[in-house]
Protein backbone atom coordinates (compact mmCIF):
# COMPACT_ATOMS: atom_id res chain seq x y z
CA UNK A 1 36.63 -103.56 -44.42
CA UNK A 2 34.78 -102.00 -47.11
CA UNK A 3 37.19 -98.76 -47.54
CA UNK A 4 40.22 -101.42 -47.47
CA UNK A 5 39.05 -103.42 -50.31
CA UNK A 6 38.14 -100.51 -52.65
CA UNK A 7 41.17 -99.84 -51.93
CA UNK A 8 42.92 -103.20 -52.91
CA UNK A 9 40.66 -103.19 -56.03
CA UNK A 10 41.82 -100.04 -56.99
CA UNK A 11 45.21 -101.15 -59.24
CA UNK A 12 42.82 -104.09 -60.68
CA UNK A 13 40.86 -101.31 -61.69
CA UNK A 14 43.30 -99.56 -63.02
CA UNK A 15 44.55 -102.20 -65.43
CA UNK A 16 41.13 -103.45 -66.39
CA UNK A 17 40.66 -99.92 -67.30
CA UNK A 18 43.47 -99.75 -69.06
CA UNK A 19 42.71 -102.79 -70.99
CA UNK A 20 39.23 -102.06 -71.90
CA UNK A 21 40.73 -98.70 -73.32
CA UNK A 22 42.56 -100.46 -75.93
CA UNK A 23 39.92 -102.73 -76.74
CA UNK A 24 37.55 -99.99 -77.58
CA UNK A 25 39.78 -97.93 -79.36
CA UNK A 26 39.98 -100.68 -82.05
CA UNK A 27 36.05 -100.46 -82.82
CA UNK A 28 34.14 -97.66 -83.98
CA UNK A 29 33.30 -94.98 -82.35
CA UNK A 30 30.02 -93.03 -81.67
CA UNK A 31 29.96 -89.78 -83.23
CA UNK A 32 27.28 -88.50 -81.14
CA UNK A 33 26.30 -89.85 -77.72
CA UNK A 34 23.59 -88.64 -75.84
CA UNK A 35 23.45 -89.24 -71.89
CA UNK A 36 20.59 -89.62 -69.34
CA UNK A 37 22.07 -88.21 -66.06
CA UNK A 38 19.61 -90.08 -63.61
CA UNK A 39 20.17 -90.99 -59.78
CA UNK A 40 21.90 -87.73 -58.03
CA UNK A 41 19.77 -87.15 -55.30
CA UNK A 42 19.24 -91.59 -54.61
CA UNK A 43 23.08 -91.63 -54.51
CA UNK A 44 23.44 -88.31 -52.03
CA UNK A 45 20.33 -90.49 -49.72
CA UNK A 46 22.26 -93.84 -50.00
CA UNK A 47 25.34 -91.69 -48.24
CA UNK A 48 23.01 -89.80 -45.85
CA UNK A 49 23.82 -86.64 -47.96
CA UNK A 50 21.64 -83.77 -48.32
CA UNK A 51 20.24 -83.79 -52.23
CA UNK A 52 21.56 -80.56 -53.28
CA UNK A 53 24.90 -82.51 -52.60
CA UNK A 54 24.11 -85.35 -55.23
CA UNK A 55 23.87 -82.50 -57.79
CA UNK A 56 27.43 -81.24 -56.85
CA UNK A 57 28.79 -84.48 -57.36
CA UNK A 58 27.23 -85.25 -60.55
CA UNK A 59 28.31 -82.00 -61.94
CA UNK A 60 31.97 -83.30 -61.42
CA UNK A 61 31.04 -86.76 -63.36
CA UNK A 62 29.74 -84.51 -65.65
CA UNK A 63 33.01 -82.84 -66.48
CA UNK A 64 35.10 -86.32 -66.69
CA UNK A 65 32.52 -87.64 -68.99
CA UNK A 66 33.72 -84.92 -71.26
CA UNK A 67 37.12 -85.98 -71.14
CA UNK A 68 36.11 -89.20 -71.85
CA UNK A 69 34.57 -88.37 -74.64
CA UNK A 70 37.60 -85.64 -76.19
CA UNK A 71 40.25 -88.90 -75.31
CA UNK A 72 37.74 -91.16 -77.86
CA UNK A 73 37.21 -88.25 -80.23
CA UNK A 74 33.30 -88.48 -79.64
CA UNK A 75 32.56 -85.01 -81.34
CA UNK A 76 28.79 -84.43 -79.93
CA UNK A 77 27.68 -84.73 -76.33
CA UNK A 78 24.31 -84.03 -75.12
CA UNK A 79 23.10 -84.03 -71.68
CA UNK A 80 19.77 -84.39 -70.14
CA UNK A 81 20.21 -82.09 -66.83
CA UNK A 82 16.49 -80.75 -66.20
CA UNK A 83 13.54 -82.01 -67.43
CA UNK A 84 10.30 -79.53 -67.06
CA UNK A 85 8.87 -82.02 -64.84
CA UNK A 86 11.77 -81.35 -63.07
CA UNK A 87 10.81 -77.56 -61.65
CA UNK A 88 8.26 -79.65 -59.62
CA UNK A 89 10.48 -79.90 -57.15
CA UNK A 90 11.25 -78.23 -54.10
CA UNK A 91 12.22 -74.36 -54.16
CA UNK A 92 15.31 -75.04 -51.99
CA UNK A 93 16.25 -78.20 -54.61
CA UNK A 94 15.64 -75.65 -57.38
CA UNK A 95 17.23 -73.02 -56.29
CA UNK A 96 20.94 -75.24 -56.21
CA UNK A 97 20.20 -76.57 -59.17
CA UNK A 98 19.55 -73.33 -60.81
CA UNK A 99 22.81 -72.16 -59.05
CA UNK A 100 24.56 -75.11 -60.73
CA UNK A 101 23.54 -74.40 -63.83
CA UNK A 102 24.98 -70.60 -63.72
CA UNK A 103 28.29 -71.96 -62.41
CA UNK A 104 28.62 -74.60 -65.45
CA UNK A 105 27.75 -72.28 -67.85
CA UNK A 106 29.94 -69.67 -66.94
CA UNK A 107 32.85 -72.04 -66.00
CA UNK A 108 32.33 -73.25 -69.70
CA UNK A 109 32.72 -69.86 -71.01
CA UNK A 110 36.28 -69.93 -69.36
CA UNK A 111 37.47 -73.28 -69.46
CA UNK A 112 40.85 -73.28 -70.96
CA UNK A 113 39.87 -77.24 -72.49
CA UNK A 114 37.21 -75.61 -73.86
CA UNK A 115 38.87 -73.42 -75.95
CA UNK A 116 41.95 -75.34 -76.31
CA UNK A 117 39.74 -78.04 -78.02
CA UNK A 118 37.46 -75.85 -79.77
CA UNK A 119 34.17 -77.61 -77.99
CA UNK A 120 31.33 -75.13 -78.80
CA UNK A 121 28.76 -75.26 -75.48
CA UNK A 122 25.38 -74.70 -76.10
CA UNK A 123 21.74 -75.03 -73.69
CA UNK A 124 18.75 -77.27 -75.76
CA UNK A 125 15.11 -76.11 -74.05
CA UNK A 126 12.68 -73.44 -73.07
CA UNK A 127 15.21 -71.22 -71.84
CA UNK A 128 12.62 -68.43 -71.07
CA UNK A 129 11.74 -70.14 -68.31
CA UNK A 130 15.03 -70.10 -66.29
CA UNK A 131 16.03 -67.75 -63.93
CA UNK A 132 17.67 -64.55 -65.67
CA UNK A 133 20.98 -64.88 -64.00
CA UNK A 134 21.05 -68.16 -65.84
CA UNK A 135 20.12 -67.43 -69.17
CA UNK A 136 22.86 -64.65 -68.84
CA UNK A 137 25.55 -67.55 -68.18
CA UNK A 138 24.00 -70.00 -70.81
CA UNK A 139 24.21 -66.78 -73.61
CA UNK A 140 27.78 -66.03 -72.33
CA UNK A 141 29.04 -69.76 -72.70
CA UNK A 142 27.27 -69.98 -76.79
CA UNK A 143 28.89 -66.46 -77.82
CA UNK A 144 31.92 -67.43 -76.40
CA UNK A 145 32.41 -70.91 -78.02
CA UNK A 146 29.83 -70.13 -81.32
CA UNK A 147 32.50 -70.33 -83.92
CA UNK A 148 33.65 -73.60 -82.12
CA UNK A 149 33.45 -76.91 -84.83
CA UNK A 150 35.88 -80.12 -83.15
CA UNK A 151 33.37 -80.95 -80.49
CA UNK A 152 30.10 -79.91 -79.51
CA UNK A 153 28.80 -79.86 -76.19
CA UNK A 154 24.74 -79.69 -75.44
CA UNK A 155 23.14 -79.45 -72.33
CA UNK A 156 19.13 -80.13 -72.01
CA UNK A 157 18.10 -77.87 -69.77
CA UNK A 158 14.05 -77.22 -69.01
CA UNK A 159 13.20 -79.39 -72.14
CA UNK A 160 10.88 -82.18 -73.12
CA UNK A 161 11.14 -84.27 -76.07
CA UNK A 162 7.30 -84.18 -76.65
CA UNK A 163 7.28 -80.32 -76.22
CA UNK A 164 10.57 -79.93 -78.77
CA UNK A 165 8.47 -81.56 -80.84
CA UNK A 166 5.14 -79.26 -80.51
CA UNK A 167 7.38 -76.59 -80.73
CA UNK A 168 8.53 -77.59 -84.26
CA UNK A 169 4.98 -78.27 -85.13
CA UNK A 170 4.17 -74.21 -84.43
CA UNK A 171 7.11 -73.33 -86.59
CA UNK A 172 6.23 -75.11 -89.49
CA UNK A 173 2.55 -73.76 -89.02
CA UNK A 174 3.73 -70.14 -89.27
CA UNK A 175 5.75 -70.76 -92.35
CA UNK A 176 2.20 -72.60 -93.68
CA UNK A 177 0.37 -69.16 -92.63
CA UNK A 178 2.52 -66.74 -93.87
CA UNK A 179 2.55 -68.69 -97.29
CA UNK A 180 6.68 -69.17 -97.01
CA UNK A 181 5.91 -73.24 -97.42
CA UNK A 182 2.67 -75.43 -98.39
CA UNK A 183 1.42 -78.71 -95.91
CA UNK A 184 2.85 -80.98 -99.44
CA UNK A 185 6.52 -80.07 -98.34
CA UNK A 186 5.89 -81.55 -94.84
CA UNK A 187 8.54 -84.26 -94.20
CA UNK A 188 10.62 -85.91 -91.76
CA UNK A 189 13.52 -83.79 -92.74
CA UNK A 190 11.57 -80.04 -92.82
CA UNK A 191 10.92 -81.63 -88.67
CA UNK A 192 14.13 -81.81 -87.62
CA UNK A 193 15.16 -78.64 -89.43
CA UNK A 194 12.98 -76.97 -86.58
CA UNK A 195 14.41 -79.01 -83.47
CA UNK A 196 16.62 -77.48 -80.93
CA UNK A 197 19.21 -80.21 -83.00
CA UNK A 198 18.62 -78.92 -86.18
CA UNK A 199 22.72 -78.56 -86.95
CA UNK A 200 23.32 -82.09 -84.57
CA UNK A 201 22.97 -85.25 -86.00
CA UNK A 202 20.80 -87.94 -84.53
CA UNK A 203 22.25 -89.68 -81.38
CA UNK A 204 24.32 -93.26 -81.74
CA UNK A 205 24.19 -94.13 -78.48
CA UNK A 206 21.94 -92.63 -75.39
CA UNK A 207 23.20 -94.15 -72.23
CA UNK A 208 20.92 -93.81 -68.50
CA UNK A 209 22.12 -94.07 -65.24
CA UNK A 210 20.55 -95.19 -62.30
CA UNK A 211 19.70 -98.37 -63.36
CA UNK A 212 16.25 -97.15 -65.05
CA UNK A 213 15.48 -98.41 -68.20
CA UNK A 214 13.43 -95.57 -70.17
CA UNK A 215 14.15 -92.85 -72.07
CA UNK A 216 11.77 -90.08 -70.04
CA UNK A 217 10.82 -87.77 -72.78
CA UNK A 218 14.04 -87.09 -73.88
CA UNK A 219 15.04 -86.63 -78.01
CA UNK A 220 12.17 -88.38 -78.64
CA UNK A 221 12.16 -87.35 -82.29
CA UNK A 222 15.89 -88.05 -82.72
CA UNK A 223 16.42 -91.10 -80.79
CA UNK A 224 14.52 -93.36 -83.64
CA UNK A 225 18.01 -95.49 -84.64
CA UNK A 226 19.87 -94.87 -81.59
CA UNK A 227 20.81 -97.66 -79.39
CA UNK A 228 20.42 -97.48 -75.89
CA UNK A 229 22.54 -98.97 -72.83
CA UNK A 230 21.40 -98.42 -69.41
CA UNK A 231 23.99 -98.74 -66.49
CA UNK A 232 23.16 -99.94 -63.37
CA UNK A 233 25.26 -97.29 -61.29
CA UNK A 234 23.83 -93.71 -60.07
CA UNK A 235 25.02 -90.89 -62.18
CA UNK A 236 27.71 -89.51 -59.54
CA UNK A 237 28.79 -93.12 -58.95
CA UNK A 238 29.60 -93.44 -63.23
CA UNK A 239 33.39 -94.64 -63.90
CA UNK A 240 35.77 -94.40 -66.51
CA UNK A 241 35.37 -99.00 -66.70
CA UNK A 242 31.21 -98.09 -67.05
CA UNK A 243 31.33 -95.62 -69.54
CA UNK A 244 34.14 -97.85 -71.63
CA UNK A 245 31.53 -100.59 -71.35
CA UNK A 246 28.76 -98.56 -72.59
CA UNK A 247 30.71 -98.18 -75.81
CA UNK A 248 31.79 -101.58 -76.33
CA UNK A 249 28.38 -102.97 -75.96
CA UNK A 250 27.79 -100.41 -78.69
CA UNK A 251 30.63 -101.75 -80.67
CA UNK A 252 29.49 -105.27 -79.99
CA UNK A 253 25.56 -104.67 -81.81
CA UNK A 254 24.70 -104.75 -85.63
CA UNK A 255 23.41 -101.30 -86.29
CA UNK A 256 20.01 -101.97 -89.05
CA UNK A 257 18.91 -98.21 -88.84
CA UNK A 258 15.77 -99.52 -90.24
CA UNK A 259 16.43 -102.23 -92.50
């Protein structure tokens, strides 16, 4: 009963989709949206899937969220894909993931949309502590795409908003103790100059998955204006119709950035 009415739902979905398309199109637009991919391995449990299989399907969200994004012109997307909590986990969970992670990065590198729409790929995070074989894939994908400007493409991958931020901390010290800079020129600007984002602008909109409603350590710096929406569907589960409603409740707020 279940598989028959998804599947009489499916042309009502189609034309809702549809309509909401045009709707949103008439507002404006996020230039940057950020994304909380949250709920892979509770989706693969809810289907009696093995984990590792949760990942595989979010992977191929992951790639229609891009589309999404190129068909509204969003020019910056940034991923959170692993945290550094996240190597907590089991080795066998790791090891997938890691596997995952070589596979996107290379498949970037080759993508003909990729190049077609000049979307330059890049990893945000402590890449030293990744697994050789993926660095190799994540330094493939950035040379390939570096000269890249009509859409940027970031992927979070063993970071932590608090750490980003201790890391930028450190830089600024060593530009205090070699004398290149004095504490007085300390600002909110010289900060962000020494994020991982320090050429993105601040996210518009972060949207979460899974129905959680935090941001777990993620742009913590950056995300000071955004606005948030949190969708109540597990990452792998996200549709064209959710993401569509994640920008018109964006469209629908009164950004004060402040004031």
């Amino acid at each position: 009963m279940r598989r028959i009415a998804r599947k009489f739902l499916s042309p009502v979905y189609k034309l809702y989709e549809k309509r909401l398309l045009s709707q949103v199109r008439k507002g404006p637009i996020p230039n940057h949206l950020a994304v909380i991919m949250d709920g892979n391995r509770r989706y693969a449990e809810s289907l009696g899937l093995h984990p590792n299989e949760g990942h595989v399907r979010g992977k191929d969200t992951l790639e229609n969220l891009s589309d999404w994004c190129r068909n509204l012109n969003i020019r910056y997307l940034t991923v959170y894909a692993f945290s550094l909590e996240n190597f907590g986990r089991e080795e066998e969970e790791l090891e997938a993931l890691m596997d995952l992670f070589e596979e996107s990065f290379r498949n970037a590198g080759e993508d003909p949309r990729v190049h077609k729409y000049k979307v330059r790929v890049r990893a945000l995070g402590h890449r030293e502590l990744l697994p050789d074989r993926v660095v190799e894939a994540i330094e493939y994908a950035e040379s390939r795409t570096k000269d890249y400007k009509d859409y940027n493409y970031s992927l979070a991958v063993a970071y932590g908003g608090r750490q980003e931020i201790v890391r930028s901390m450190k830089k600024i010290a060593e530009k205090i103790k070699s004398g290149e800079i004095d504490t007085d020129q300390i600002d909110a600007d010289l900060i962000s100059a020494n994020l991982y984002t320090s050429d993105l602008p601040d996210p518009d909109l972060i949207l979460r998955t899974s129905g959680e409603e935090r941001v777990s350590n993620f742009l913590l710096w950056q995300l000071a204006y955004s606005e948030l929406y949190f969708a109540d569907v597990f990452w792998p589960e996200l549709r064209k119709i959710d993401f569509l409603r994640a920008i018109r409740s964006f469209q629908q707020r009164k950004r004060r950035l402040g004031h």
